[in-house]
Protein backbone atom coordinates (compact mmCIF):
# COMPACT_ATOMS: atom_id res chain seq x y z
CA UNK A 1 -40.35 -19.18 28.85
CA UNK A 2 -37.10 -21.04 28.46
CA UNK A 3 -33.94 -19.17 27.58
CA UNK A 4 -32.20 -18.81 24.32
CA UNK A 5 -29.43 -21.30 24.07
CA UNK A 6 -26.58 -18.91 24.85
CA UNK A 7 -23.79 -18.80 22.14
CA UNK A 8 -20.37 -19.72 23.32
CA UNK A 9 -17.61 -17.04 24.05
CA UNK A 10 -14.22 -18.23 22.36
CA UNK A 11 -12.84 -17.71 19.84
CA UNK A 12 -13.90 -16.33 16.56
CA UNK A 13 -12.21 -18.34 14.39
CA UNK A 14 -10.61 -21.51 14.06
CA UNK A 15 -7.20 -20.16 13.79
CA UNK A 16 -7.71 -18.12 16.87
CA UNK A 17 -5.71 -15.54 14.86
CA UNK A 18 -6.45 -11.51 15.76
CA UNK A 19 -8.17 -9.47 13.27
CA UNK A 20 -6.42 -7.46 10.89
CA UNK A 21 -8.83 -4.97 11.31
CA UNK A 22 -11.75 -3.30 12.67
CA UNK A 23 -14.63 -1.42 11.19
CA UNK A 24 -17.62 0.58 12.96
CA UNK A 25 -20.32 -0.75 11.76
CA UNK A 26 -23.20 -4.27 10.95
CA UNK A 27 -21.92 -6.83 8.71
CA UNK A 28 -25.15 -9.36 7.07
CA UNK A 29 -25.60 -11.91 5.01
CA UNK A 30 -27.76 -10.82 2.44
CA UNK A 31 -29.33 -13.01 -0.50
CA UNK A 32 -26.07 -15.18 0.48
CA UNK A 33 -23.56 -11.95 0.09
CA UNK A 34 -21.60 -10.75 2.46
CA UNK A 35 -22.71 -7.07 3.30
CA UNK A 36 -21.17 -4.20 5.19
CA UNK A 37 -23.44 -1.34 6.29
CA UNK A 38 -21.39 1.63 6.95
CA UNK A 39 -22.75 5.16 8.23
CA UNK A 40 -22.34 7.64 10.35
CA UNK A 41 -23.46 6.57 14.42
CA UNK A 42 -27.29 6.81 14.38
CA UNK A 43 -27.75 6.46 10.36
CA UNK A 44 -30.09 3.37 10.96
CA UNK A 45 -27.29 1.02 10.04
CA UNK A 46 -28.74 -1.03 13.12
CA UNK A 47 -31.95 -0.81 12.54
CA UNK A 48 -31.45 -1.54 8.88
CA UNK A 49 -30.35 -4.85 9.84
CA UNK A 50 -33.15 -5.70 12.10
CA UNK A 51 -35.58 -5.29 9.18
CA UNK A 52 -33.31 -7.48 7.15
CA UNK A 53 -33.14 -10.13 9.86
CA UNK A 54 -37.20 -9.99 10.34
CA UNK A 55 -36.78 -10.89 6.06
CA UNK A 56 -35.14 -14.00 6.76
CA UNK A 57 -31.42 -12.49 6.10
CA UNK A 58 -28.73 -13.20 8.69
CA UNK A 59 -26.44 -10.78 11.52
CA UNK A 60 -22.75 -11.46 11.60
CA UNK A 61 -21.46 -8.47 13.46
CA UNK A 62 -23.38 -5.50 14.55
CA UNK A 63 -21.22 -2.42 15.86
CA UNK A 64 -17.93 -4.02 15.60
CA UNK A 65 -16.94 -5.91 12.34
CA UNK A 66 -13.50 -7.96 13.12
CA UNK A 67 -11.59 -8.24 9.21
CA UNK A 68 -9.41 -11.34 8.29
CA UNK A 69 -7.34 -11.83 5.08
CA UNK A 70 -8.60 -15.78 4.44
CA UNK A 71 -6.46 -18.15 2.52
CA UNK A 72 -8.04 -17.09 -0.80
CA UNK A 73 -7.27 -13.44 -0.38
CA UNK A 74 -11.26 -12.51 0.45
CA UNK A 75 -11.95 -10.50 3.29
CA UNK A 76 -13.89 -12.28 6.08
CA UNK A 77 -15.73 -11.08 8.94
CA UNK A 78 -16.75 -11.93 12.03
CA UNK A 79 -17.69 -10.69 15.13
CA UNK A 80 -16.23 -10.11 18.24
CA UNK A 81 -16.92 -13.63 20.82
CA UNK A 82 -18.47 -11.31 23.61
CA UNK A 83 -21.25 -9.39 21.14
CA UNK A 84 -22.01 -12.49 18.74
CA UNK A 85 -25.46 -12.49 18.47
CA UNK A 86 -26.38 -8.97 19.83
CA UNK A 87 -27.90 -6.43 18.27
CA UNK A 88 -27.91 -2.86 19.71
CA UNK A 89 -31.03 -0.46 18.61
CA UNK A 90 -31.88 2.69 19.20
CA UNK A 91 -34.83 2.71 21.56
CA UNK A 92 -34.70 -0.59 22.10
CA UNK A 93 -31.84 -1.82 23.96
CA UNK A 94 -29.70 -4.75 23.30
CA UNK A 95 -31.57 -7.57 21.34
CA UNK A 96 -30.75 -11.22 21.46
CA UNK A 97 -30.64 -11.68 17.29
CA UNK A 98 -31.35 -15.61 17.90
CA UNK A 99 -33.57 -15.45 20.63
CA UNK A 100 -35.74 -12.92 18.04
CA UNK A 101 -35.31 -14.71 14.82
CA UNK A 102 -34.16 -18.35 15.64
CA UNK A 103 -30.66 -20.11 15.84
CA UNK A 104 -30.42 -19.56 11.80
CA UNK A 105 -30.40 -15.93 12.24
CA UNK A 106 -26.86 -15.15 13.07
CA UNK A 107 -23.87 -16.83 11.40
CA UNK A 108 -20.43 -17.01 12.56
CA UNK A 109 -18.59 -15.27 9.75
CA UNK A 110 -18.94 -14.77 5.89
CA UNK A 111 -16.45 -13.04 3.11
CA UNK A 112 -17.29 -9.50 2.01
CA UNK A 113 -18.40 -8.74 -1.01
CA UNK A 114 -20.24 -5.75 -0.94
CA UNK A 115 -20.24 -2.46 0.99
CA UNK A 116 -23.68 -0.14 1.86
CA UNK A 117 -22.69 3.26 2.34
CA UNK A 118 -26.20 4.97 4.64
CA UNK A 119 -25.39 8.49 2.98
CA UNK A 120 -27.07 11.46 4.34
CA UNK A 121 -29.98 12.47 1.95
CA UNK A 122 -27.09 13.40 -0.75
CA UNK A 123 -28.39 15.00 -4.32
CA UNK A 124 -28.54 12.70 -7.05
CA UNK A 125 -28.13 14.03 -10.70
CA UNK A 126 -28.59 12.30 -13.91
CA UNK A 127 -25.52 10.13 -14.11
CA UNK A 128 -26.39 9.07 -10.28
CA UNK A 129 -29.53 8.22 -11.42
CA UNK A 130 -28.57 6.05 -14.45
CA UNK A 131 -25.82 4.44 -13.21
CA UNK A 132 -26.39 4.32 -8.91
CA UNK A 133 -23.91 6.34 -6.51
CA UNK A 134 -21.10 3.13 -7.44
CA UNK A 135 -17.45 3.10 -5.70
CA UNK A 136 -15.31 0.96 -4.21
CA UNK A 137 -14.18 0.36 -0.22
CA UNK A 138 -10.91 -0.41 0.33
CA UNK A 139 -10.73 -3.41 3.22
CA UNK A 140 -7.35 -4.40 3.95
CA UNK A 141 -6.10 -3.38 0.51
CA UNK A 142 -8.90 -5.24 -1.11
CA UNK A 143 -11.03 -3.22 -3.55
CA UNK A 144 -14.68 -4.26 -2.30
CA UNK A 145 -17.53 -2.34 -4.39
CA UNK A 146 -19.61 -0.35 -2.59
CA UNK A 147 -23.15 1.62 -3.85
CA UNK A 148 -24.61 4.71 -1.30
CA UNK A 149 -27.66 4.80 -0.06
CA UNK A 150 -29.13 8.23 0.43
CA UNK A 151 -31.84 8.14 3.43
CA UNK A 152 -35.18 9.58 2.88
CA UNK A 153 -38.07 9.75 4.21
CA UNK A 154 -40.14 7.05 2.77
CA UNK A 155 -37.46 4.64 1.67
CA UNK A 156 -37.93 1.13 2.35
CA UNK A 157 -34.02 0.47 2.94
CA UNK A 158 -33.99 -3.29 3.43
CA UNK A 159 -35.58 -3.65 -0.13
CA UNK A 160 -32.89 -1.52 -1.92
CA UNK A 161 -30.29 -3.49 0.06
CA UNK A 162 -31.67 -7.08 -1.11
CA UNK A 163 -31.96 -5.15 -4.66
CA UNK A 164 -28.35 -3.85 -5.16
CA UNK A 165 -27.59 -7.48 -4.00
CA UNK A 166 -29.53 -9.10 -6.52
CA UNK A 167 -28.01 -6.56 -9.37
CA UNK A 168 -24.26 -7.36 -8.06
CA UNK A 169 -24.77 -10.99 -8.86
CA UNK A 170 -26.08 -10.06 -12.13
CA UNK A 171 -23.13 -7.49 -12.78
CA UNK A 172 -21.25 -10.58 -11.80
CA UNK A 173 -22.51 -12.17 -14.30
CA UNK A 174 -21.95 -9.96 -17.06
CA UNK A 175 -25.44 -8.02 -17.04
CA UNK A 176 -25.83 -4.33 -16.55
CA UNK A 177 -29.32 -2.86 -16.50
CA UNK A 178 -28.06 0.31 -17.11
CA UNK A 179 -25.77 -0.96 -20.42
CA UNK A 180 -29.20 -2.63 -21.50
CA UNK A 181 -31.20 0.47 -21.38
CA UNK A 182 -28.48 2.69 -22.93
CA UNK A 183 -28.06 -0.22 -25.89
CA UNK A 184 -32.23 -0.58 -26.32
CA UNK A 185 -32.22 3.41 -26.23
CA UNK A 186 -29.47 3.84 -28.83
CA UNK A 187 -31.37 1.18 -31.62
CA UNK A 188 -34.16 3.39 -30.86
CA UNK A 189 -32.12 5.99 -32.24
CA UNK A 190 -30.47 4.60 -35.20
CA UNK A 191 -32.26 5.38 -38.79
CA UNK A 192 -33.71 2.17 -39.66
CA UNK A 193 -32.37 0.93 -43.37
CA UNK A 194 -34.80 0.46 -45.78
C-alpha cells in the first residue's frame, strides 16, 4: 500500500503572520461553515469530528485551533503546520485525516462562524427547549454565536451539529423556527371574527 501524500510543513498562511490566538479544541467545516467544537478534554470533541469527516465534512484543526483577524474582520483558523491533517482519538491513536477520508478531507483554513459548546448532560427547561441553549463566544473580540450541546446517551452528535448548521443559515436568512411556531401558535389563539 502506497503512502498518503504527506502534507507540507510551512507555514500556515500566506502571510506567515503568528496567530493571534489559540484555542483547545477541533475546528470543521461543516455544510460549508466554519465550526468550533469546544469541551472539556475527553468530551468527544475528537471523536465528534471523525463522524463528521466519515459524512463527507472537512478537519481544519484538531486539538490546537491557531485564530487570525483576516482583512475583513472574520476570524480564521487554521492549524498548526506540524499537526495539519492529524487527528488524535481516544483509543485510537493518531489518525492520518487524508489518508482516512481522501485529500478533500482536510482544508487549510476557513472563517468561524459558529461555535459547539459539548456541555456535560446540563438540564434543559422550557425556554431551552423552545429556543436551544443560544450564546455567543467571544474570539478575538468578535461575537461568534455559539449553541450547547448537552451529551447523552443516545445522541447522534454529528446530526445535531449539521442541524444547528443548517438552522444558522436560515437564522441568517431571516427565518426562526422557533418565531414560526410561537406566530402559528398565537393565530391559533386569537378569537376568529365572524
Amino acid at each position: 500500500m502506497a503512502r498518503p501524500r504527506r502534507a507540507p510543513v510551512g507555514p500556515a498562511t500566506p502571510s506567515n503572520a503568528r496567530p493571534e490566538a489559540t484555542a483547545h479544541g477541533v475546528f470543521v467545516r461543516v455544510e460549508g461553515l466554519g465550526v468550533f467544537l469546544r469541551g472539556a478534554s475527553g468530551a468527544g470533541k475528537s471523536e465528534l469530528a471523525l463522524e463528521l469527516l466519515s459524512r463527507g465534512h472537512q478537519l481544519i484543526a484538531d486539538d490546537i485551533v491557531e485564530w487570525r483577524r483576516g482583512a475583513d474582520e472574520r476570524v480564521q483558523g487554521t492549524c498548526p503546520p506540524l499537526l495539519t491533517g492529524f487527528i488524535e482519538v481516544r483509543g485510537l491513536g493518531i489518525l492520518n485525516a487524508r489518508a482516512l477520508y481522501g485529500e478533500n478531507a482536510v482544508i487549510a483554513a476557513a472563517a468561524l462562524d459558529l461555535v459547539i459548546d459539548l456541555g456535560q448532560g446540563a438540564h434543559t427547561g422550557t425556554e431551552e427547549r423552545l429556543r436551544g441553549i443560544r450564546s455567543v463566544h467571544a474570539v478575538l473580540g468578535v461575537e461568534v454565536p455559539e449553541i450547547s450541546l448537552p451529551r447523552r446517551v443516545g445522541h447522534n452528535l454529528a446530526v445535531l451539529v449539521e442541524a444547528a448548521c443548517r438552522d444558522h443559515r436560515l437564522r441568517l436568512a431571516g427565518y426562526r423556527a422557533d418565531e414560526d411556531l410561537a406566530q402559528r401558535q398565537q393565530e391559533l389563539l386569537m378569537p376568529r371574527k365572524t
